[in-house]
Protein backbone atom coordinates (compact mmCIF):
# COMPACT_ATOMS: atom_id res chain seq x y z
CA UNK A 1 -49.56 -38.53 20.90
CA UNK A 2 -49.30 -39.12 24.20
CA UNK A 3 -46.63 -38.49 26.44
CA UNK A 4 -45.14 -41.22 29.65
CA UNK A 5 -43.40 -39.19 32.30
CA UNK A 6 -42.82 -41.14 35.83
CA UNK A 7 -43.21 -38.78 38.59
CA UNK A 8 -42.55 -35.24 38.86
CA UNK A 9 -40.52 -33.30 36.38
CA UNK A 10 -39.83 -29.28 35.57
CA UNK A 11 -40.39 -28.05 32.25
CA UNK A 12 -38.57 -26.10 30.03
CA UNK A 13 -39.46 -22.88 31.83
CA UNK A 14 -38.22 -23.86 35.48
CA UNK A 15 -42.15 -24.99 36.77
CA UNK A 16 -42.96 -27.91 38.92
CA UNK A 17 -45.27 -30.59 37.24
CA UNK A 18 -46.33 -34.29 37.83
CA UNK A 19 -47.79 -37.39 36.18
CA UNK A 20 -51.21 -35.77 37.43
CA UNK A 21 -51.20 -32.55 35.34
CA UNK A 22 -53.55 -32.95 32.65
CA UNK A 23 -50.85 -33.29 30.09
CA UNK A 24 -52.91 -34.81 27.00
CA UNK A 25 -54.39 -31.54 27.41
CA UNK A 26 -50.81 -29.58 26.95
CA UNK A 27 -49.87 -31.68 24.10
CA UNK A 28 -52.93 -32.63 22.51
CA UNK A 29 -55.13 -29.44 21.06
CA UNK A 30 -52.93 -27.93 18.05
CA UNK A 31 -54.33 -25.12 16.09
CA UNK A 32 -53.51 -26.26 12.63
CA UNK A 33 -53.82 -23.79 9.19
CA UNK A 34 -57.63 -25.06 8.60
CA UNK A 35 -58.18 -24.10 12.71
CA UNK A 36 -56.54 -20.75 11.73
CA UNK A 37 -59.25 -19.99 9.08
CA UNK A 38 -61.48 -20.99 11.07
CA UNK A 39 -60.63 -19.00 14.20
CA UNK A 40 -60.42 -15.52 11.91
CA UNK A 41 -63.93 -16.25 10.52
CA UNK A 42 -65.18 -16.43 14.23
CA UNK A 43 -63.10 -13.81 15.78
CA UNK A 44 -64.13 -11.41 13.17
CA UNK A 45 -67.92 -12.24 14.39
CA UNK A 46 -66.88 -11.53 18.02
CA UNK A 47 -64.73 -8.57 16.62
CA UNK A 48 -68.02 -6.28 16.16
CA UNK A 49 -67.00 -5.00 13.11
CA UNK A 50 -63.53 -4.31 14.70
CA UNK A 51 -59.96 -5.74 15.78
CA UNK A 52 -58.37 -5.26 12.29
CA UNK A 53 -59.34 -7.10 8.58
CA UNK A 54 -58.34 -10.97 8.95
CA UNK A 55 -57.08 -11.63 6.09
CA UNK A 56 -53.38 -9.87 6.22
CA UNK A 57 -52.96 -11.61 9.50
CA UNK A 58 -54.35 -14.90 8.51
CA UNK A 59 -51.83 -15.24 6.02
CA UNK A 60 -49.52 -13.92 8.54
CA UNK A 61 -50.25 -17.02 11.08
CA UNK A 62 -50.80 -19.71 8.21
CA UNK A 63 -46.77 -18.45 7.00
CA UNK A 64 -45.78 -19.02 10.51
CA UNK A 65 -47.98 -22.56 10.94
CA UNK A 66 -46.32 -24.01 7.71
CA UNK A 67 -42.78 -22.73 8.78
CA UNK A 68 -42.47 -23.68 12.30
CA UNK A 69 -45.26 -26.26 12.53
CA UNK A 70 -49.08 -26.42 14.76
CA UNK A 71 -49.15 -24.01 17.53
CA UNK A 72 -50.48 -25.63 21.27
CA UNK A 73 -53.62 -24.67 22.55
CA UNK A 74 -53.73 -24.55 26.49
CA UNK A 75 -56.48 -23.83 28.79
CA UNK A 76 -55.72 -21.41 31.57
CA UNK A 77 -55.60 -23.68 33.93
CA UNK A 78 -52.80 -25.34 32.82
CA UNK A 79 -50.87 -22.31 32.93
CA UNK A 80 -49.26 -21.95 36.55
CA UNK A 81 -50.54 -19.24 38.56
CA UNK A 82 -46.93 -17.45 38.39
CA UNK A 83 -45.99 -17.71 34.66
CA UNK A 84 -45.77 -14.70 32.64
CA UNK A 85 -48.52 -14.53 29.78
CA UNK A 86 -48.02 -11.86 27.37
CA UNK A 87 -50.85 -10.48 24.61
CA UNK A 88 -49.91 -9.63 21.20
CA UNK A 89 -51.34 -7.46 19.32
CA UNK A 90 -51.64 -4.13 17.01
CA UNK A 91 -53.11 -0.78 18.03
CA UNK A 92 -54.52 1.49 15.56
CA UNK A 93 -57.24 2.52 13.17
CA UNK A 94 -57.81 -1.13 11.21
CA UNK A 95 -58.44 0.67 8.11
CA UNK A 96 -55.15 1.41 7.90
CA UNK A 97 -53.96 -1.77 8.44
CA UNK A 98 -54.55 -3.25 5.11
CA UNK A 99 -51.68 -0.59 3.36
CA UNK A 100 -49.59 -0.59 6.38
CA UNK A 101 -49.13 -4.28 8.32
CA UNK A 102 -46.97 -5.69 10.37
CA UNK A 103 -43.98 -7.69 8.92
CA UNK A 104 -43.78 -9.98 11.51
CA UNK A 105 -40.12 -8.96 12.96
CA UNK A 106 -41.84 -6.60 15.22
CA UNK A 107 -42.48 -9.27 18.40
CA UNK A 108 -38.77 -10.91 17.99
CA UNK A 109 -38.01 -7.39 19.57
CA UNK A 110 -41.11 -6.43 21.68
CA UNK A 111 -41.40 -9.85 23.61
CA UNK A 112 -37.55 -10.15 24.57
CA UNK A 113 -37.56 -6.37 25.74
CA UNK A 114 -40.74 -6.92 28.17
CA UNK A 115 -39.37 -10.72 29.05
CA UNK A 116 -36.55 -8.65 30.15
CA UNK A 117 -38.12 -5.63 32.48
CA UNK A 118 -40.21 -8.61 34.44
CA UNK A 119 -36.89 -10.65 34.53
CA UNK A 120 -38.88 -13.65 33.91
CA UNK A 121 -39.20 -15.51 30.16
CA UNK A 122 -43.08 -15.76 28.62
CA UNK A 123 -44.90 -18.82 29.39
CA UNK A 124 -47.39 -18.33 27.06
CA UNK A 125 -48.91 -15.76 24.87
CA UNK A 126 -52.61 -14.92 24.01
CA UNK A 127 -54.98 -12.53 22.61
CA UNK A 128 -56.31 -9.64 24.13
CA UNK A 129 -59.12 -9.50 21.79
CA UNK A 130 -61.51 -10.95 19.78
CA UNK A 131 -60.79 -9.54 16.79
CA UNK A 132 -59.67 -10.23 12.49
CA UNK A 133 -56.19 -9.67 12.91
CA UNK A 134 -55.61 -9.45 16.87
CA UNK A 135 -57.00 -12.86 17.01
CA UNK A 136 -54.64 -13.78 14.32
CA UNK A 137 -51.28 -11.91 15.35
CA UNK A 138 -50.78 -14.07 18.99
CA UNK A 139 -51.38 -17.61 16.67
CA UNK A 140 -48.17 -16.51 14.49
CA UNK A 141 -46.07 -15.08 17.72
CA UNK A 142 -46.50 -18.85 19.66
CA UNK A 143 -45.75 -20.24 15.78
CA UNK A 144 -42.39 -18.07 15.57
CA UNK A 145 -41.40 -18.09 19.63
CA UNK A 146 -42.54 -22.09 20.17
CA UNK A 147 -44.81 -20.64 22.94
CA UNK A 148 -48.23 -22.12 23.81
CA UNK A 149 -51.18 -20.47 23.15
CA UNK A 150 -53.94 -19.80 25.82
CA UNK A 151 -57.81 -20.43 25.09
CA UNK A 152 -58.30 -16.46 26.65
CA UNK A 153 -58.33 -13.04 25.56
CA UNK A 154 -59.62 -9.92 27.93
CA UNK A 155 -62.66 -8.78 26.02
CA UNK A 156 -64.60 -11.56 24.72
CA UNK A 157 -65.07 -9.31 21.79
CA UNK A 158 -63.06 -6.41 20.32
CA UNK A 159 -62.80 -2.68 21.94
CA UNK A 160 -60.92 0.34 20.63
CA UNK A 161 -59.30 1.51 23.44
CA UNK A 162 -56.53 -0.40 25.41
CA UNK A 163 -57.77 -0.19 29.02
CA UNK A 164 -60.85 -1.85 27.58
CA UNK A 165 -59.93 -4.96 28.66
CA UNK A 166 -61.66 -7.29 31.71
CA UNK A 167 -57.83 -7.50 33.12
CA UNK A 168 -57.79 -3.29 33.33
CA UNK A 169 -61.17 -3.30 35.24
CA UNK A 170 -59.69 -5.89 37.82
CA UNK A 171 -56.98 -3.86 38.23
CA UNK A 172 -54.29 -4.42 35.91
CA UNK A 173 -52.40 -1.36 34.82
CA UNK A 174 -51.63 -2.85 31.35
CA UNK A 175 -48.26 -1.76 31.22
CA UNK A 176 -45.23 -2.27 31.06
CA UNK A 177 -45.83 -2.60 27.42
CA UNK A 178 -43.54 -2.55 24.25
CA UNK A 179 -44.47 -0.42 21.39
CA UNK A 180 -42.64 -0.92 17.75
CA UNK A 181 -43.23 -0.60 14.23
CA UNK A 182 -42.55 -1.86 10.82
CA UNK A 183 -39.27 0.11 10.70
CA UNK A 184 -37.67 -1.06 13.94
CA UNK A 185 -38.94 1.79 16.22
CA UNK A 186 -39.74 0.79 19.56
CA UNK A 187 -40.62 1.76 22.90
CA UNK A 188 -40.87 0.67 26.58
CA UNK A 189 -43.35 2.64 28.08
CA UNK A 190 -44.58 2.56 31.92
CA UNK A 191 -47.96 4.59 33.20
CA UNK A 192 -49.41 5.05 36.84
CA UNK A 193 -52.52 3.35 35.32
CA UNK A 194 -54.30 2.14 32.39
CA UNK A 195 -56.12 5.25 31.30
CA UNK A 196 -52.70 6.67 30.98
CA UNK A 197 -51.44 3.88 28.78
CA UNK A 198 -54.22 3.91 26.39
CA UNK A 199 -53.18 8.25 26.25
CA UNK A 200 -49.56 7.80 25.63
CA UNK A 201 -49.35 4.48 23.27
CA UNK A 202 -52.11 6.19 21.07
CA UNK A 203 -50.13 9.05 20.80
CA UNK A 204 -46.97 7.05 19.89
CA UNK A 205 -49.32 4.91 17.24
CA UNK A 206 -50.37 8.34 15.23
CA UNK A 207 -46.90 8.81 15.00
CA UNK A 208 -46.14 5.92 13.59
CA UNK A 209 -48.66 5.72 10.96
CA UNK A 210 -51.83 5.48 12.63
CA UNK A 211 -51.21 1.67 13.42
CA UNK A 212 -48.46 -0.43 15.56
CA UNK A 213 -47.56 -3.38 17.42
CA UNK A 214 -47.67 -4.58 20.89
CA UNK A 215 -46.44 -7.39 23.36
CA UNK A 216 -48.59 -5.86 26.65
CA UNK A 217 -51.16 -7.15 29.01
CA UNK A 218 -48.76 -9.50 30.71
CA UNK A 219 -50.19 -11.32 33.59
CA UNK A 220 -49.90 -14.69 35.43
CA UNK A 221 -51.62 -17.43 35.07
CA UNK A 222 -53.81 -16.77 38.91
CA UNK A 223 -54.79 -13.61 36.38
CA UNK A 224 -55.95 -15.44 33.37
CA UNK A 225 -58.18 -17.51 35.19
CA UNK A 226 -59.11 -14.91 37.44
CA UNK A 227 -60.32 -12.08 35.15
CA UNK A 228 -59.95 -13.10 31.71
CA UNK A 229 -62.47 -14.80 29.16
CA UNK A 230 -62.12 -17.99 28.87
CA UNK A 231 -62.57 -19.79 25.95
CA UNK A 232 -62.64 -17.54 23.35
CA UNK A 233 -60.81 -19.34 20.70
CA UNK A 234 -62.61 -22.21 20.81
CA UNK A 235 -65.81 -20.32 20.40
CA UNK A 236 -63.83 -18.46 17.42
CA UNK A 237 -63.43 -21.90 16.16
CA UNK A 238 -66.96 -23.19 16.96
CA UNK A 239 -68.48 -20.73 15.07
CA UNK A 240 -65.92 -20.45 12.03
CA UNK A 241 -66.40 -24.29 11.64
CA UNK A 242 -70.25 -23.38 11.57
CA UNK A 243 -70.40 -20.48 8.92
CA UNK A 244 -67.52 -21.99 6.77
CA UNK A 245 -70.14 -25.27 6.71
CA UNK A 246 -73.27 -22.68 6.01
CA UNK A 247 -73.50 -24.42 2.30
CA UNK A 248 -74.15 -27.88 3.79
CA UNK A 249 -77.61 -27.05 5.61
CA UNK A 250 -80.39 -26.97 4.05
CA UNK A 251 -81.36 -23.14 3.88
CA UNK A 252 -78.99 -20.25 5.19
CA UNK A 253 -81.73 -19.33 7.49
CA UNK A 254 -81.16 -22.74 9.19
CA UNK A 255 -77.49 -22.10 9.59
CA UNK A 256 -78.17 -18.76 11.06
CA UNK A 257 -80.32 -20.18 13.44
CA UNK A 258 -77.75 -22.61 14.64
CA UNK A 259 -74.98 -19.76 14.39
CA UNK A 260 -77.65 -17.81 17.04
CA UNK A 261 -78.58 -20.54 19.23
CA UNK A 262 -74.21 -21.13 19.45
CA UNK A 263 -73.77 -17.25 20.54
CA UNK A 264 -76.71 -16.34 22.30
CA UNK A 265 -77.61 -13.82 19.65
CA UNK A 266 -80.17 -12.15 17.91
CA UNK A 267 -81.10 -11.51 14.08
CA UNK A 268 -81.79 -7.87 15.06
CA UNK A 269 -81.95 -6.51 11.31
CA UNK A 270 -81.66 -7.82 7.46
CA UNK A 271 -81.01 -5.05 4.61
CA UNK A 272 -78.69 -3.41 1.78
CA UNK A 273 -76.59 -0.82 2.80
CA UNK A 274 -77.40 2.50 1.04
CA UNK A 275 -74.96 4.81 2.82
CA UNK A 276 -71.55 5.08 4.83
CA UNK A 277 -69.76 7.58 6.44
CA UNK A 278 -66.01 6.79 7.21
CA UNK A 279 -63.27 8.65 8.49
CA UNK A 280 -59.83 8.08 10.33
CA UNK A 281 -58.79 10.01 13.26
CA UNK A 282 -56.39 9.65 16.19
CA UNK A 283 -55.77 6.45 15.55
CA UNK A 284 -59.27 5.30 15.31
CA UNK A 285 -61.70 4.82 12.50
CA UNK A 286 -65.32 6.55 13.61
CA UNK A 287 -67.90 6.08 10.96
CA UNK A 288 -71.71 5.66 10.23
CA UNK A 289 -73.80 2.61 7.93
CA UNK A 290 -76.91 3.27 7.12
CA UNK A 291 -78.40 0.15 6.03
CA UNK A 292 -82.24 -0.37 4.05
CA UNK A 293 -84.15 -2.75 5.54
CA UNK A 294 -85.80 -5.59 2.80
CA UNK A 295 -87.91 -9.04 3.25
CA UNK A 296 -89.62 -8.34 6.53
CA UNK A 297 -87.77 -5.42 7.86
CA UNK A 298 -89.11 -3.44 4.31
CA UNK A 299 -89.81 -0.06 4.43
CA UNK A 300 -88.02 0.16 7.75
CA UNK A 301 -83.79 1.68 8.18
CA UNK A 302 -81.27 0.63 10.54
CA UNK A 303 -78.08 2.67 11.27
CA UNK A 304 -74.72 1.63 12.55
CA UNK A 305 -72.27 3.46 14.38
CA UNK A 306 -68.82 2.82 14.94
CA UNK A 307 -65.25 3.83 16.43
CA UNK A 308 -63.33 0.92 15.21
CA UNK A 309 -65.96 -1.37 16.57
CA UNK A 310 -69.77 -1.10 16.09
CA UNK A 311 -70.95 0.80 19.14
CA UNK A 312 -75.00 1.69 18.24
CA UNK A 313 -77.32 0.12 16.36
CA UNK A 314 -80.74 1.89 15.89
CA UNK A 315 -84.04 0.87 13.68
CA UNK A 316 -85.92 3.58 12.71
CA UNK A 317 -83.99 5.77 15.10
CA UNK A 318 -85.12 3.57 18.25
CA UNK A 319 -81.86 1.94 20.09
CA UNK A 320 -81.60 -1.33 19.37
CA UNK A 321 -78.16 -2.78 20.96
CA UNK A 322 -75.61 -0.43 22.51
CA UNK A 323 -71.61 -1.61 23.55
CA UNK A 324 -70.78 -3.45 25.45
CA UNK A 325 -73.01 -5.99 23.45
CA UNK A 326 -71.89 -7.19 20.49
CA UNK A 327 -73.46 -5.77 17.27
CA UNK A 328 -71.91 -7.72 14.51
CA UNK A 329 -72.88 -7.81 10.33
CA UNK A 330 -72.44 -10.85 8.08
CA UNK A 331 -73.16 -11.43 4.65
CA UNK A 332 -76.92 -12.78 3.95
CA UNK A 333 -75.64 -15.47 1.83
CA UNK A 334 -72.99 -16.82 3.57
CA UNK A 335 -72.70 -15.38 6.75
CA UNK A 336 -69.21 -14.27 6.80
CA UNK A 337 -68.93 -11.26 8.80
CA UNK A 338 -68.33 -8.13 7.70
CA UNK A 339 -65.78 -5.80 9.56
CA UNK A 340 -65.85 -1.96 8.72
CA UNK A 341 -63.36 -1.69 6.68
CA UNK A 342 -65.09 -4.04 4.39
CA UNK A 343 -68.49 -1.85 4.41
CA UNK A 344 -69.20 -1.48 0.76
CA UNK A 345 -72.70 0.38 -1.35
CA UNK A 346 -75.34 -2.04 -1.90
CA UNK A 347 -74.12 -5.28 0.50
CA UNK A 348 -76.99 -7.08 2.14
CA UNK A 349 -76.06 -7.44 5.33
CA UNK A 350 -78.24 -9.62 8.59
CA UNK A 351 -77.58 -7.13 11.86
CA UNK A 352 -76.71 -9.79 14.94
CA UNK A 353 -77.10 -8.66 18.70
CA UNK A 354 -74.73 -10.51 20.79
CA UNK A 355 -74.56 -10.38 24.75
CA UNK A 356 -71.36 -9.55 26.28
CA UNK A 357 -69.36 -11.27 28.48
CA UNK A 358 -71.31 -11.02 32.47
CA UNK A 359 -67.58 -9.09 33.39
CA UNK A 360 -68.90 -5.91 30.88
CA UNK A 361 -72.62 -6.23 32.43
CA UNK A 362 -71.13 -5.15 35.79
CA UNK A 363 -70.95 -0.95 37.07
CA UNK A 364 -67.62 -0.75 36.26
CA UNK A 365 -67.44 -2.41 33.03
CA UNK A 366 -70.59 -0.48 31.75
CA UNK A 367 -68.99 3.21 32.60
CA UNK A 368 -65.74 1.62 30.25
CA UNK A 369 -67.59 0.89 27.65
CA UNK A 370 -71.04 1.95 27.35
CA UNK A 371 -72.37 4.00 25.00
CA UNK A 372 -71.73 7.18 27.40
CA UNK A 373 -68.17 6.53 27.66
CA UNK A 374 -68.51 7.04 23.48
CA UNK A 375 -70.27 10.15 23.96
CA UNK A 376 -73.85 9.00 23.30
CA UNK A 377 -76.40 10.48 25.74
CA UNK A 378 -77.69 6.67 25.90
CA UNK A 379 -78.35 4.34 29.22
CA UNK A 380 -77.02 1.24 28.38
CA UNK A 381 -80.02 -1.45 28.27
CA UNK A 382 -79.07 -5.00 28.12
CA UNK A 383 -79.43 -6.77 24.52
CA UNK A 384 -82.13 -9.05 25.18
CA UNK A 385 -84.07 -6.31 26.95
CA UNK A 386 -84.58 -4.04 24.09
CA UNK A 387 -85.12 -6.65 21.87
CA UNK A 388 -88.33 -7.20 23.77
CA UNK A 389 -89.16 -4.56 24.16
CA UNK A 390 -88.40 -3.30 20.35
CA UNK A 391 -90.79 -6.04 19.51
CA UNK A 392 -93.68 -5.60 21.99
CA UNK A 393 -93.94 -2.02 19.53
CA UNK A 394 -94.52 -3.99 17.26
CA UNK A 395 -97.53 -5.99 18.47
């Protein structure tokens, strides 16, 4: 469909645009319900074991999809540099969310309370993550608000903590942000910064049941191109479209190699996991996998650790890949990831290293979210750099 407009014209939201604006773009990508299985089986690679099981929020955006029709996928450029952009998502331990998920309601409150305190209407919304179900949640808010969708999140991956985002270490204070839950509580909450934010809305999540919802993050468009990562859900989709199609190549191996080559990654491990220590606290889950290495990695053991997402990965007890890289698990078979809340006795599991985004390889984004901001007396190393030098040991 394409779309004949002579000369300028403002759009629905008040914004100047012309015959010149790339408007196939606006009108032509649609995320569809087979684009929204494929985007959760990607995300939920890039989630790192984290950002919530996909499957309650797949159904959640499908619902929306069949009910309100295919949401618009936008590029940031396209959004102008003073709209408003706000993220949807929830905040939580993800264990938790498959007993206790959202009903959907919670955004027709959260995004007309924050539309009002910036006295400006959304343009757009996106996700702030990477994730299962935070890549799933902002596909079913543009569904049910008839807002575009923006091909960014601020993470490239997912993170546990919410001024773990490439927008906080630019600047952004992440608030104002809306807080509600399942029973109609909510909350407008304002912080001098985003360490602050990530204090107080955690504190107002245990309260609520350990997990909630969130329209936050709002920036402009100058922002999203600026400091977010761009992208992300068509990488999602990329690499969904890739693992759902594993069955068509000839081996798995070969699919795995093309899923690598697409990501930048590494096979860093294969094995069965043996062990798992899980618990829930604070609104986070923090746990341990130990996993038994098989086929070539035999008679060696790899270990996973994790606060929501997977933060250390360690062969033998040598460091392997530390956060802000990605360390991701996915079924040998049919490489569909596996997030920790699906961790289960005896699953044989491949261990991928993926790099992170450049904006986490920088000072500041290393002392957010490397391995000593966890509490692990651990330097972090880049990916690719340990891998090296992991396998010049073994030479």
């Amino acid at each position: 469909m394409y779309f004949f407009i002579n000369g300028p014209y403002t759009d629905y939201y008040g914004y100047q645009k012309s015959i010149n604006t790339k408007l196939e773009g606006l009108f032509m990508t649609q995320i569809n319900i087979d684009d929204i299985k494929h985007i959760a089986i990607g995300a939920s690679l890039l989630g790192a074991g984290g950002g919530g099981n996909p499957y309650v929020g797949t159904l959640m955006a499908i619902s929306a999809v069949r009910e309100k029709g295919p949401v618009q996928l936008i590029e940031p450029t396209d959004v102008p540099e003073d709209a408003l952009v706000i993220s949807a998502s929830m905040v939580g331990a993800p264990a938790v969310s498959l007993e206790k998920f959202p009903n959907g309601n919670e955004y027709d409150k959260a995004f007309p309370l924050l539309e009002e305190t910036y006295g400006q209407k959304a343009y757009a919304t996106y996700p702030i993550e990477a994730g299962g179900i935070n890549s799933m949640i902002p596909i079913m808010v543009a569904a049910r608000r008839g807002l575009p969708l923006v091909d960014v999140d601020g993470m490239g991956r997912a993170f546990p903590e919410l001024q773990m985002t490439t927008f906080a270490i630019a600047g952004h204070p992440v608030t104002p942000i809306v807080i509600t839950d399942e029973r109609g509580n909510n909350a407008l909450v304002n912080t001098i910064d985003a360490n602050w934010a990530e204090k107080i809305i955690r504190t107002i999540t245990v309260k609520m049941g350990a997990t909630s919802s969130v329209a936050g993050d709002a920036v402009h468009g100058k922002d999203l191109v600026a400091n977010g990562v761009t992208g992300i859900i068509s990488l999602s989709k990329q690499i969904g479209e890739l693992i759902d199609s594993a069955s068509d190549f000839e081996t798995v191996d070969a699919a795995l190699t093309q899923l690598l080559q697409i990501t930048k990654g590494y096979k860093l491990f294969t094995g069965k996991i043996t062990d798992i220590n899980h618990t829930t606290k604070d609104g986070f889950n923090f746990g341990e996998v130990t996993i038994e290495g098989f086929g070539t990695f035999e008679q060696s053991f790899g270990s996973v650790s994790f606060q929501n997402e997977n933060i250390i990965f360690k062969v033998n007890d040598q460091v392997l890949a530390t956060a802000p890289d990605l360390i991701t698990l996915v079924d040998v078979d049919t490489l569909i990831p596996v997030t920790n809340e699906e961790l289960r006795y005896g699953k044989r599991v491949n261990v991928l290293g993926l790099p992170a985004n450049s904006k986490w390889r920088t000072e500041v984004g290393i002392a957010t979210v490397g391995p000593r901001y966890f509490g692990y007396d651990i330097d972090y190393v880049p990916l690719e750099q340990l891998v090296e030098k992991y396998s010049k040991m073994g030479e």
